[in-house]
N, C-alpha and C. Protein backbone atom coordinates (compact mmCIF):
# COMPACT_ATOMS: atom_id res chain seq x y z
N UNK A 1 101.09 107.85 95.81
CA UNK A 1 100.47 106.76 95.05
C UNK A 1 99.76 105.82 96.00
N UNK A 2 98.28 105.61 95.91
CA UNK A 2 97.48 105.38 96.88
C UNK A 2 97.40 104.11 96.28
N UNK A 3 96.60 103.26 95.27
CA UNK A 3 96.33 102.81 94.23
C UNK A 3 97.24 101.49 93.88
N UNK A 4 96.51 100.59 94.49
CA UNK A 4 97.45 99.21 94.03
C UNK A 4 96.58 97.85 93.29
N UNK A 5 97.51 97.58 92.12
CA UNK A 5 96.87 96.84 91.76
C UNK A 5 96.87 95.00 92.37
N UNK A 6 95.95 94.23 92.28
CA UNK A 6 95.91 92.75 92.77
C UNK A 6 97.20 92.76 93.29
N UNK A 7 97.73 92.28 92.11
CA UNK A 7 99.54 91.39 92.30
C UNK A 7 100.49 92.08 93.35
N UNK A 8 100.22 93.83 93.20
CA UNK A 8 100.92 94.54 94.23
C UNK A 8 100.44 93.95 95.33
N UNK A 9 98.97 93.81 95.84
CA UNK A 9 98.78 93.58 96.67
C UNK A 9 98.75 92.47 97.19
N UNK A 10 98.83 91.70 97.16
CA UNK A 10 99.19 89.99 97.30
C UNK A 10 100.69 90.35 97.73
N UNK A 11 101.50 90.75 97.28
CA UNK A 11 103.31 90.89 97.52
C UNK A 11 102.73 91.78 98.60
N UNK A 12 102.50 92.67 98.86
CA UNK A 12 102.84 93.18 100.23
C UNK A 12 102.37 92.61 101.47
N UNK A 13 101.08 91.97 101.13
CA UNK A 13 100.34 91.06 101.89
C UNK A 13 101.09 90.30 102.61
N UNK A 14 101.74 89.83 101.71
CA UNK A 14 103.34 88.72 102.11
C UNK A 14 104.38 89.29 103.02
N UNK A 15 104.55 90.83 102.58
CA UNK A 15 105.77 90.97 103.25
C UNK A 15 105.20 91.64 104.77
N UNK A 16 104.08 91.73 104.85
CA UNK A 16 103.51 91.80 106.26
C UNK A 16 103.33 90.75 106.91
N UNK A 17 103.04 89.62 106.08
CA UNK A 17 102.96 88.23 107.00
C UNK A 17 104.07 87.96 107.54
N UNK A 18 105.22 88.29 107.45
CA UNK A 18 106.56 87.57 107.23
C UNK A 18 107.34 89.29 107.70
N UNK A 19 106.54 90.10 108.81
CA UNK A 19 107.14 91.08 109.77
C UNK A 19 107.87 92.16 108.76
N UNK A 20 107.41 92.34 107.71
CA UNK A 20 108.27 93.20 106.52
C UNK A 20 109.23 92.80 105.47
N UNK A 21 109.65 91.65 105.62
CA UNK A 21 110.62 91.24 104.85
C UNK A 21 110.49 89.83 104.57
N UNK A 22 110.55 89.79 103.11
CA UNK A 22 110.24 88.50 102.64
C UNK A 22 111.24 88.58 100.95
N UNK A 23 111.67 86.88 101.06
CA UNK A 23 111.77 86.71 99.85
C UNK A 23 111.29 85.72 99.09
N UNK A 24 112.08 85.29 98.11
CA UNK A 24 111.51 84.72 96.77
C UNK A 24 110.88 82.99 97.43
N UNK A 25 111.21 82.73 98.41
CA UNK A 25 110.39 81.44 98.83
C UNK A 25 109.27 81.79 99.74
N UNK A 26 109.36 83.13 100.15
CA UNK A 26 107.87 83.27 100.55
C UNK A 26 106.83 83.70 99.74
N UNK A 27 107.39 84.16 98.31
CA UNK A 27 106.79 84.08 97.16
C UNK A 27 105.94 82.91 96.68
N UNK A 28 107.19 81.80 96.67
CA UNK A 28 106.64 80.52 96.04
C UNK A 28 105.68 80.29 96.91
N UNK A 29 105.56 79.87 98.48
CA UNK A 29 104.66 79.14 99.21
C UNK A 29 103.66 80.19 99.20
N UNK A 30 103.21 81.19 98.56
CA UNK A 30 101.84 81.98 98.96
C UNK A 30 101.02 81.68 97.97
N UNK A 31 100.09 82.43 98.02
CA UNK A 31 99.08 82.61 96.20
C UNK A 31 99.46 82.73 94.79
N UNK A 32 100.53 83.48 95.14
CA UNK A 32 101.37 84.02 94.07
C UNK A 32 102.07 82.85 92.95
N UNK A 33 102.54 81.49 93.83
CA UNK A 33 103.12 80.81 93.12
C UNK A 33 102.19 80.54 91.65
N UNK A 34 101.10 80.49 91.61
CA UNK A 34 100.01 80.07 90.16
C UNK A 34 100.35 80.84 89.41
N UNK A 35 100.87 82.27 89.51
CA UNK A 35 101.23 83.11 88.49
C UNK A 35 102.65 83.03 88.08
N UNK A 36 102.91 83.34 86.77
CA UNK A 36 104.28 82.89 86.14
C UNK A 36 105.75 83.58 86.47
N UNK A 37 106.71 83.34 86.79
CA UNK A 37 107.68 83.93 87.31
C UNK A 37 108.06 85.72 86.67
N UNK A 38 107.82 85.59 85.20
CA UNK A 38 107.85 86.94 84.93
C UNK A 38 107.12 88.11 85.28
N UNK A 39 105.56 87.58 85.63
CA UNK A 39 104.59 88.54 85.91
C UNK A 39 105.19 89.08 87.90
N UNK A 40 105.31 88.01 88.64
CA UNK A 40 106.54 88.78 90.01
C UNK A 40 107.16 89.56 89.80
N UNK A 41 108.25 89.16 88.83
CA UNK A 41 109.20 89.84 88.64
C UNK A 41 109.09 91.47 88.30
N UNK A 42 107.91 91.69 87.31
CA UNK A 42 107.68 92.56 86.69
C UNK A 42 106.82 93.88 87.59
N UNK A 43 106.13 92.53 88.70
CA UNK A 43 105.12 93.61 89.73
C UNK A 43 106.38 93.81 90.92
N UNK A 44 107.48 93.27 91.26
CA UNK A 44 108.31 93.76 92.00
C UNK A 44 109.19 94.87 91.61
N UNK A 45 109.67 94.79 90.25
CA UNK A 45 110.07 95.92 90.43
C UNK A 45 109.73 97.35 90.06
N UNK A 46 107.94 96.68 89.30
CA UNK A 46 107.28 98.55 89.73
C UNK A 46 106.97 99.04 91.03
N UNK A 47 107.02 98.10 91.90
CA UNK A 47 106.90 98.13 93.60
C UNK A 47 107.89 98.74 93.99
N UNK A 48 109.31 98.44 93.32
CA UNK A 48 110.78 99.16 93.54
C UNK A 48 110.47 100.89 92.85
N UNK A 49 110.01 100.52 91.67
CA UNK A 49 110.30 101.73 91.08
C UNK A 49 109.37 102.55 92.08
N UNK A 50 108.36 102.25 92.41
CA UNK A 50 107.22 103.63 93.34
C UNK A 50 108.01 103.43 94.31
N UNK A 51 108.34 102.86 94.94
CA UNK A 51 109.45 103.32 96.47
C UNK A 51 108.58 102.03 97.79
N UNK A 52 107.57 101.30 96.98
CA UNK A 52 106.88 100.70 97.96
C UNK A 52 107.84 99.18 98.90
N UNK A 53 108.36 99.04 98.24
CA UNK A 53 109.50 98.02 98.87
C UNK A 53 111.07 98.36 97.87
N UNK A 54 111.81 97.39 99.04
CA UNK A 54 113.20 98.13 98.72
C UNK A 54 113.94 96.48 98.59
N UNK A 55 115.28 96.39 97.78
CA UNK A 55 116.09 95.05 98.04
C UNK A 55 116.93 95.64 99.28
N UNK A 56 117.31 93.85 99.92
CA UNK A 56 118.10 94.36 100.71
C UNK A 56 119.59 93.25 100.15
N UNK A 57 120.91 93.96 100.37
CA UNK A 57 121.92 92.90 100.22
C UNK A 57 122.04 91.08 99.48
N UNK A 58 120.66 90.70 100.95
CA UNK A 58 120.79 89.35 100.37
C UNK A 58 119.87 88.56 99.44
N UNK A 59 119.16 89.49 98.65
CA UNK A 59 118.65 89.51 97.76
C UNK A 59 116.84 89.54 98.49
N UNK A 60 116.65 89.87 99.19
CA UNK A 60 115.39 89.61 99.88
C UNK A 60 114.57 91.43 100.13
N UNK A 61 113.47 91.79 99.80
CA UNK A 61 112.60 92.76 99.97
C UNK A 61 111.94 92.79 100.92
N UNK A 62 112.00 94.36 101.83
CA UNK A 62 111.72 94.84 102.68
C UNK A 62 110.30 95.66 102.15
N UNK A 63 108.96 95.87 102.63
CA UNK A 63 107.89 97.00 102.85
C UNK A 63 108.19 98.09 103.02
N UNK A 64 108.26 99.06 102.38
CA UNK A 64 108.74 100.63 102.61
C UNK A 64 107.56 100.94 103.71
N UNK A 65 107.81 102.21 104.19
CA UNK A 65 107.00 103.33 105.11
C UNK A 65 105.87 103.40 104.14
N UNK A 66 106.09 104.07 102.53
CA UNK A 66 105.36 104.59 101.95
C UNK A 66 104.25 103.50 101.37
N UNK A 67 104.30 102.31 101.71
CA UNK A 67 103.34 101.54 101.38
C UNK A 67 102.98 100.97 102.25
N UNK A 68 103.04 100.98 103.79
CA UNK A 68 102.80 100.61 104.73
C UNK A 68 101.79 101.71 105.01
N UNK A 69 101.62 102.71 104.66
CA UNK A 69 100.41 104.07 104.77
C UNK A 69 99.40 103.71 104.14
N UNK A 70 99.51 103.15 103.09
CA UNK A 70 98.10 102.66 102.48
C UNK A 70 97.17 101.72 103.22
N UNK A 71 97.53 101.12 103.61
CA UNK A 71 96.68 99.97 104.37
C UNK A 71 96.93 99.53 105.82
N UNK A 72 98.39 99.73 106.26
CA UNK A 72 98.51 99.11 107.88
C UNK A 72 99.01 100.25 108.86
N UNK A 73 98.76 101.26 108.29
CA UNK A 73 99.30 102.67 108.82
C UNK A 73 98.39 102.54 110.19
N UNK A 74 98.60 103.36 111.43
CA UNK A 74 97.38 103.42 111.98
C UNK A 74 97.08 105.03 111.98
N UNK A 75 97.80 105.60 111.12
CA UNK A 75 97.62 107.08 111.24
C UNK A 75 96.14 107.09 109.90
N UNK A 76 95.91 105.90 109.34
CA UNK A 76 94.74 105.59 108.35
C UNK A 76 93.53 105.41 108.89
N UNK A 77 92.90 106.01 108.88
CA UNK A 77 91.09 105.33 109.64
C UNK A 77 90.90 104.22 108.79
N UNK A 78 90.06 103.17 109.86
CA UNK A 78 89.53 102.08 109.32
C UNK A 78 88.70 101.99 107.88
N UNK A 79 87.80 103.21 108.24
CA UNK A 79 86.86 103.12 106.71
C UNK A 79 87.73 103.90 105.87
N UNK A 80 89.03 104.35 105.81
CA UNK A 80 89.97 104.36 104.59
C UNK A 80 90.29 103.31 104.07
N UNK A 81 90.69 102.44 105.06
CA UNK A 81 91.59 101.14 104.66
C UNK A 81 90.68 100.33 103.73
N UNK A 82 89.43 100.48 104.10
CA UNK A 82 88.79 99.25 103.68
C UNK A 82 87.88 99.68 101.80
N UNK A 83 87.96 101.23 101.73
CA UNK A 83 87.67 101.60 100.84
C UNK A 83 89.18 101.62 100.03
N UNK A 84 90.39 101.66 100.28
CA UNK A 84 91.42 101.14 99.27
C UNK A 84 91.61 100.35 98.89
N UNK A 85 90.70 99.10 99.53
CA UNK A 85 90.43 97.88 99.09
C UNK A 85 89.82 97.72 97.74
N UNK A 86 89.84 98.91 97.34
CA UNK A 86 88.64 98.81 95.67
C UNK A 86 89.12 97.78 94.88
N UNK A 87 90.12 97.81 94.84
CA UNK A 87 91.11 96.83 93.58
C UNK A 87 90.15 95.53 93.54
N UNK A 88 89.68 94.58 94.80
CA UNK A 88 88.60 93.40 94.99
C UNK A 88 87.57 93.15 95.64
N UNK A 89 86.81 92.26 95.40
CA UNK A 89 85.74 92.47 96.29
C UNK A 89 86.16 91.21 97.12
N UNK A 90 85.92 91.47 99.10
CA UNK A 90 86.53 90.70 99.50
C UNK A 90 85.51 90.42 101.16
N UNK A 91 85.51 88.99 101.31
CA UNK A 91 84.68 88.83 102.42
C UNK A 91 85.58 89.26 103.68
N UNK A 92 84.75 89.51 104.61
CA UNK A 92 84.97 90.21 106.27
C UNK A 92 86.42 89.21 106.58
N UNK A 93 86.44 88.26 106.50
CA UNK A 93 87.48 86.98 106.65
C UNK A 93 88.22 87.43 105.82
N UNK A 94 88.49 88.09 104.59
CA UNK A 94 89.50 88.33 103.77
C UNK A 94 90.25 89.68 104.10
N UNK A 95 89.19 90.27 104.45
CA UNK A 95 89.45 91.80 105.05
C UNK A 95 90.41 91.75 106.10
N UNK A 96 90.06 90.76 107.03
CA UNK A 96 90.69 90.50 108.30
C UNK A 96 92.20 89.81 108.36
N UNK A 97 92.01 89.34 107.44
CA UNK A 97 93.54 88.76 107.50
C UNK A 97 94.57 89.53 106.21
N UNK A 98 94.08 90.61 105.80
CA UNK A 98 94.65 91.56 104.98
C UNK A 98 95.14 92.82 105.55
N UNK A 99 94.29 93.40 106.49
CA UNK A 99 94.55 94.96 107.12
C UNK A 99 94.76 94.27 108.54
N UNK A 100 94.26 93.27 108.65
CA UNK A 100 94.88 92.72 110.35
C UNK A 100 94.12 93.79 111.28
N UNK A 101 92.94 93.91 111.21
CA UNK A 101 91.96 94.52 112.08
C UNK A 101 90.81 93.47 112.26
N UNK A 102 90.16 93.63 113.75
CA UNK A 102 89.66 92.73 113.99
C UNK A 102 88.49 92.62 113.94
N UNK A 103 87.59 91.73 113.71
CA UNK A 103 86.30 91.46 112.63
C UNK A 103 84.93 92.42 113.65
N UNK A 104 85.35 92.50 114.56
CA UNK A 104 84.36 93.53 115.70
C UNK A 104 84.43 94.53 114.45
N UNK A 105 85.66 95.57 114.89
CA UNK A 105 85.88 96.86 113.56
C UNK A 105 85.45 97.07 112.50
N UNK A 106 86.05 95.91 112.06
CA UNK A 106 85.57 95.86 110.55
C UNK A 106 83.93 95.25 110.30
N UNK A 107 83.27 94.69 111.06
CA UNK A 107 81.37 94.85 110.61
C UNK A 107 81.30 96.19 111.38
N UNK A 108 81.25 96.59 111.87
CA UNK A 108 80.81 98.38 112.04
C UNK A 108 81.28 99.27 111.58
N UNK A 109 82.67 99.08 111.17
CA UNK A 109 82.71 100.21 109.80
C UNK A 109 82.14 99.93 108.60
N UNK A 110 82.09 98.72 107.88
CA UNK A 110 81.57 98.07 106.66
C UNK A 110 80.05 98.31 107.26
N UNK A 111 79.48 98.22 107.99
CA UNK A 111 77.66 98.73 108.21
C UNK A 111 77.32 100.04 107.65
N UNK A 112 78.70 100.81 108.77
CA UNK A 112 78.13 102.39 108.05
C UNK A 112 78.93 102.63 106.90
N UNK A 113 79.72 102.31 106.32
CA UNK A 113 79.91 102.95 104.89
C UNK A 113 78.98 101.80 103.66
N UNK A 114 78.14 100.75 104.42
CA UNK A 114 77.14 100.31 103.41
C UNK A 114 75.23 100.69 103.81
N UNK A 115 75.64 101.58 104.93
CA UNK A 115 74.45 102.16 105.05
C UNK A 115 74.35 103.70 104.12
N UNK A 116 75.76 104.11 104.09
CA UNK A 116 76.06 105.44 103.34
C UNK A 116 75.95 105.32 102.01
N UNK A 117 75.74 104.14 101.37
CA UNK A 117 75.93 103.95 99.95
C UNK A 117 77.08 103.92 99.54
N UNK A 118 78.61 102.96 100.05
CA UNK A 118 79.77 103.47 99.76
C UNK A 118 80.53 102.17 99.53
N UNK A 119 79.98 101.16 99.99
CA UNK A 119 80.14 99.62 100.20
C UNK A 119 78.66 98.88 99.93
N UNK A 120 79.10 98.03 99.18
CA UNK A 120 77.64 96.76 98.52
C UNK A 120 78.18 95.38 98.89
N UNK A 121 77.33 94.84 100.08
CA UNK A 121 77.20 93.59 100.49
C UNK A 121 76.26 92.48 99.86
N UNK A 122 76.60 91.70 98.90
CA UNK A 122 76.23 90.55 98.24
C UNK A 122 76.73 89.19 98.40
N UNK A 123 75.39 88.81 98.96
CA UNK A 123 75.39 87.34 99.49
C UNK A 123 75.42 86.52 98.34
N UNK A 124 76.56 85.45 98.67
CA UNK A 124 76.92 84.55 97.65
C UNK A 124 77.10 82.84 98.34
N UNK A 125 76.98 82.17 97.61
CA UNK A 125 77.06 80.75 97.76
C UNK A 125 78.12 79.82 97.34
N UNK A 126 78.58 79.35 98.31
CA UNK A 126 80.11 78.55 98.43
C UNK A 126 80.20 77.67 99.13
N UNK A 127 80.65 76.45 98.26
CA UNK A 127 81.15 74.98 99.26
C UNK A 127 79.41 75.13 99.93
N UNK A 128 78.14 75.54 99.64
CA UNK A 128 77.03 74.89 100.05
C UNK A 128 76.64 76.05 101.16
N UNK A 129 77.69 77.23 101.43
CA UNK A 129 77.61 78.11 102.28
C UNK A 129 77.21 79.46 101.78
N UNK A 130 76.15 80.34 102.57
CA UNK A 130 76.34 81.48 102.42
C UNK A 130 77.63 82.56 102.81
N UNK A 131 77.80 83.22 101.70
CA UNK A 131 78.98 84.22 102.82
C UNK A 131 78.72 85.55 102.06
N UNK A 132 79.11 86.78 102.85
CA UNK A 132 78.68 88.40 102.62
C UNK A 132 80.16 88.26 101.70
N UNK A 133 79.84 88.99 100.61
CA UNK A 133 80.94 89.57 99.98
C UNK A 133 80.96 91.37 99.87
N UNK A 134 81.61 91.88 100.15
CA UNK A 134 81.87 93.20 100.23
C UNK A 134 82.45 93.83 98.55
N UNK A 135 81.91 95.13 98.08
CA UNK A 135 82.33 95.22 96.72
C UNK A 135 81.99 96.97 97.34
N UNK A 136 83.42 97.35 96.57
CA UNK A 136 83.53 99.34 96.99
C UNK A 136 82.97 99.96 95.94
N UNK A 137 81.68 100.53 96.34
CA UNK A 137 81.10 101.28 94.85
C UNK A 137 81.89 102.55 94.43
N UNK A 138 81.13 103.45 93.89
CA UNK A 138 81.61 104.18 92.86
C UNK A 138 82.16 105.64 93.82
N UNK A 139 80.66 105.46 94.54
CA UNK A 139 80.75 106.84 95.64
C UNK A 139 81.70 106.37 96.85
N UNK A 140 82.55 105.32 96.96
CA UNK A 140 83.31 104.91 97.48
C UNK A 140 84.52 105.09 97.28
N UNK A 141 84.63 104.75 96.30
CA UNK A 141 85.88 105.60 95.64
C UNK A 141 86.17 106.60 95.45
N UNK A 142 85.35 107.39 94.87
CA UNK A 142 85.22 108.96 94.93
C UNK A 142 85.18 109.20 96.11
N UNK A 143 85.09 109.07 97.22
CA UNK A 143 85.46 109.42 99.04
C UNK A 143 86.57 108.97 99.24
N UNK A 144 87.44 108.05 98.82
CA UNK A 144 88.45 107.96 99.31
C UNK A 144 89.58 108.43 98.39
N UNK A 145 89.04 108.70 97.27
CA UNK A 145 89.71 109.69 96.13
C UNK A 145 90.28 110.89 96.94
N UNK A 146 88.87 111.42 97.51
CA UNK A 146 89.23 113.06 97.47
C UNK A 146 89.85 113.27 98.73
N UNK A 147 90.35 112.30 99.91
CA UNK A 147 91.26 112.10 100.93
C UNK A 147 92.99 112.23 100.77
N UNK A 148 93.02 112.25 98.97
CA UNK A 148 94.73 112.00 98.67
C UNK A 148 94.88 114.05 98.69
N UNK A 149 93.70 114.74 98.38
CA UNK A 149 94.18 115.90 98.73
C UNK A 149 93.24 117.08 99.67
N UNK A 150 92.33 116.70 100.42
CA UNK A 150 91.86 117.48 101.70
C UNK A 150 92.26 116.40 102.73
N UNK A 151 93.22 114.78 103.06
CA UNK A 151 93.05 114.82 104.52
C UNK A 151 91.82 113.91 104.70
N UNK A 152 91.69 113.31 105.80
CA UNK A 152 91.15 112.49 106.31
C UNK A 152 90.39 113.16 107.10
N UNK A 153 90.66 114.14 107.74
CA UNK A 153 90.08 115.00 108.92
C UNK A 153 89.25 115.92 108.23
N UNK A 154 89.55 116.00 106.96
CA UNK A 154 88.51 117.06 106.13
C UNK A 154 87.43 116.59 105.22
N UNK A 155 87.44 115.39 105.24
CA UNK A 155 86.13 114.84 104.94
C UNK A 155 85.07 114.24 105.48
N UNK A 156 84.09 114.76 105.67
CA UNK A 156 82.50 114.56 105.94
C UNK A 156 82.30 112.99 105.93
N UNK A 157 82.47 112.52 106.83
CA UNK A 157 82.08 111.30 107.32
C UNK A 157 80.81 110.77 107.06
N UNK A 158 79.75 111.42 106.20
CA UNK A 158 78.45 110.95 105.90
C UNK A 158 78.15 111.48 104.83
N UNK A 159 77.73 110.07 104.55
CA UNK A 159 77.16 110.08 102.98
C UNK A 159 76.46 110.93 102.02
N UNK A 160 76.16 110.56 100.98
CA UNK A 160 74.72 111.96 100.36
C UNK A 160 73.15 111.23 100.77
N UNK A 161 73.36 109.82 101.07
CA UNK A 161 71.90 109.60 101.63
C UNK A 161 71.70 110.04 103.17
N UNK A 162 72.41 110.17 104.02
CA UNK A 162 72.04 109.99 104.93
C UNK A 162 72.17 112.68 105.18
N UNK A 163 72.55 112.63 104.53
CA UNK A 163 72.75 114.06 104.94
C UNK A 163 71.21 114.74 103.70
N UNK A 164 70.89 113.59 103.16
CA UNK A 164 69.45 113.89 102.48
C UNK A 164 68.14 113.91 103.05
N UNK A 165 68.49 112.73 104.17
CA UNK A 165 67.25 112.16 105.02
C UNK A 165 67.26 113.56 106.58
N UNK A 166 68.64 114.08 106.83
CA UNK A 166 68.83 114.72 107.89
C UNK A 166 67.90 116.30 107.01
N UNK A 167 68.24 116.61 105.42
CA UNK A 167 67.67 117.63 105.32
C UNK A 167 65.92 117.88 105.11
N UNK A 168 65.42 116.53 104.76
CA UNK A 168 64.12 116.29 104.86
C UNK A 168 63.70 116.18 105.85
N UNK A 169 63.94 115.87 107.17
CA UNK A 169 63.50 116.08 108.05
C UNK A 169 63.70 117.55 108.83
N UNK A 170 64.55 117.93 109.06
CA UNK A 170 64.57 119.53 109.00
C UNK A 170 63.56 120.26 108.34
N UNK A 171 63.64 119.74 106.95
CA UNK A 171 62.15 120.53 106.27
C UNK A 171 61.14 120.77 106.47
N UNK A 172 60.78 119.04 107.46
CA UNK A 172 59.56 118.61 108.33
C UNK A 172 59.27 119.63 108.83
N UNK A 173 59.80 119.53 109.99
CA UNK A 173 60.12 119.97 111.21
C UNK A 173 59.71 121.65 110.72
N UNK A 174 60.61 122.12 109.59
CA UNK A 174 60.14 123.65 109.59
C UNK A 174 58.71 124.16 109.26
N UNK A 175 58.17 123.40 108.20
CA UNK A 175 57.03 123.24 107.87
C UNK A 175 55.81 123.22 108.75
N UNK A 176 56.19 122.16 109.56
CA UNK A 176 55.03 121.98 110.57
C UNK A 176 54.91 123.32 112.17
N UNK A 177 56.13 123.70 112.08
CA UNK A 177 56.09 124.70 113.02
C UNK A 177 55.43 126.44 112.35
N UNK A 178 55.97 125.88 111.45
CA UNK A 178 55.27 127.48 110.24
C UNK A 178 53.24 126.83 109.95
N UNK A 179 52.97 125.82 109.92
CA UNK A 179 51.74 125.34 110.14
C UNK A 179 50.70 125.84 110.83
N UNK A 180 49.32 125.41 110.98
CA UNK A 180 48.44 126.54 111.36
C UNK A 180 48.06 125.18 112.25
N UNK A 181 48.82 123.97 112.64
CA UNK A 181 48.09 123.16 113.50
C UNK A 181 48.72 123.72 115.21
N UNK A 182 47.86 122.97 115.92
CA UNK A 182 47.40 123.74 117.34
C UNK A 182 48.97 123.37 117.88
N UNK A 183 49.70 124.36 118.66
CA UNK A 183 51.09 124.09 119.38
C UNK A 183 51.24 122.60 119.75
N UNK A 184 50.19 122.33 120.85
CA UNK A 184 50.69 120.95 121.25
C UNK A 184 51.17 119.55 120.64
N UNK A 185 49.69 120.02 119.14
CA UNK A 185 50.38 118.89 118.31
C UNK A 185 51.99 119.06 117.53
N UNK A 186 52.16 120.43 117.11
CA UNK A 186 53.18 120.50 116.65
C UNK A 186 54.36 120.00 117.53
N UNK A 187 54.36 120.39 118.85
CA UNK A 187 55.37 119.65 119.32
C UNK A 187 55.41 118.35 119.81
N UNK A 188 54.49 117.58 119.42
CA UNK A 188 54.21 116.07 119.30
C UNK A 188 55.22 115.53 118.11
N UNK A 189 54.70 115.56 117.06
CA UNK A 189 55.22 116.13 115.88
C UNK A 189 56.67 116.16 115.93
N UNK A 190 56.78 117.40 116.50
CA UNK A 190 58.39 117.66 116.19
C UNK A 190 59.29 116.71 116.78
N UNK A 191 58.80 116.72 118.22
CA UNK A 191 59.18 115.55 118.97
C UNK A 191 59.64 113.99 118.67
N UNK A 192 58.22 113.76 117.76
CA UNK A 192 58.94 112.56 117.08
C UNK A 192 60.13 112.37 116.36
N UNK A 193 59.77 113.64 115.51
CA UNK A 193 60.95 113.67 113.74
C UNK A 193 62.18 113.65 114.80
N UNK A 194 62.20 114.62 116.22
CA UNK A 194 64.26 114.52 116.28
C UNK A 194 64.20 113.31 117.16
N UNK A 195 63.44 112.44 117.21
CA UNK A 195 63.95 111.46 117.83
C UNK A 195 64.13 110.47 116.88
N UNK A 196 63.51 110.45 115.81
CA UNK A 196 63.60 109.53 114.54
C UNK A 196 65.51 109.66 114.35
N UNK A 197 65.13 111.08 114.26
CA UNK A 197 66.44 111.76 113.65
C UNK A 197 68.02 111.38 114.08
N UNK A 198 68.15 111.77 115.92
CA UNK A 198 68.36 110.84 116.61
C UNK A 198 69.46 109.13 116.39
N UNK A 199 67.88 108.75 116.72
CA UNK A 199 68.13 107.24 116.37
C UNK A 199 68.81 106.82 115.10
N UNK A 200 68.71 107.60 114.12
CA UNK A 200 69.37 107.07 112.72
C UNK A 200 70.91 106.87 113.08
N UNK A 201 71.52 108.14 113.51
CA UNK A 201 72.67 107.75 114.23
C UNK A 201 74.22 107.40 112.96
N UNK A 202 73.41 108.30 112.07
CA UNK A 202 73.92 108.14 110.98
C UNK A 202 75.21 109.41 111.22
């Protein structure tokens, strides 16, 4: 169970701030307190029932293993973590103090999975400020979908735009060598496209 909703995630949020184990007053002093005591109650113990945190004795909840894989694992690649983030859309600053990776990481993975079409950065206005908000599209999800059964290692790290632009240029490239223009230009030509190609770096 990959798949957490808000409230789950806010409670675990917590019990990482607080080294794995937190209870009902680190409840009150977080975000959480605005929401009504039953709705906790109710997201803790479907958190119990999936196995994602456990009670301990003195009435206080521990972070299981199995929910520590979703997001702070490091056996997780970065552009997993940040595509399980679907549940919100959340600025680089929110990101950062959620997966606890550091804001270097996280703008160069968030570049290329919003150069891939997989992440949508929309600038918004606050307190008089601009700030990037991050939102996981559709083909984002569907990539980090199909990771719960080929593996992390078995999925193609690039997008459908960018493995579109790699096959159009190939096309180039074949075209112009099957062409009736004079060698030298063709390899002018070709020359350019793999350095275009290259540089994309996609």
């Amino acid at each position: 169970m990959r798949k957490l909703g808000t409230i789950d995630l806010e409670i675990l949020h917590v019990a990482i701030n607080e080294n794995g184990t937190f209870n009902e007053n680190n409840l009150e002093n977080s975000e959480l307190k605005k929401l009504g005591v039953g709705k906790i109650l109710d997201t803790l113990a479907s958190l119990k029932d999936r196995k994602m945190i456990s009670q301990n004795n003195d009435g206080s909840f521990s972070i299981t293993d199995i929910a520590k894989e979703i997001l702070w694992s490091q056996n997780v690649p970065v552009w997993a973590k940040i595509l399980r983030l679907q549940i919100k859309s959340c600025t680089l600053n929110q990101m950062n103090m959620i997966l606890k990776i550091s804001e270097e990481k996280l703008i160069y993975e968030l570049e290329e999975l919003r150069k891939n079409q997989f992440v949508l950065m929309s600038p918004q206005r606050k307190e008089g400020k601009i700030i990037k908000v991050y939102k996981i599209l559709s083909e984002g999800i569907e990539k980090i979908d199909s990771t719960e059964t080929k593996g992390f290692n078995n999925i193609n790290s690039k997008g459908k735009s960018e493995i579109g632009i790699f096959s159009i240029i190939d096309e180039i490239i074949k075209e112009i060598q099957e062409s009736q223009i004079e060698e030298a230009k063709k390899d002018i030509i070709t020359e350019k496209l793999v350095t275009l190609k290259n540089k994309l770096e996609i």
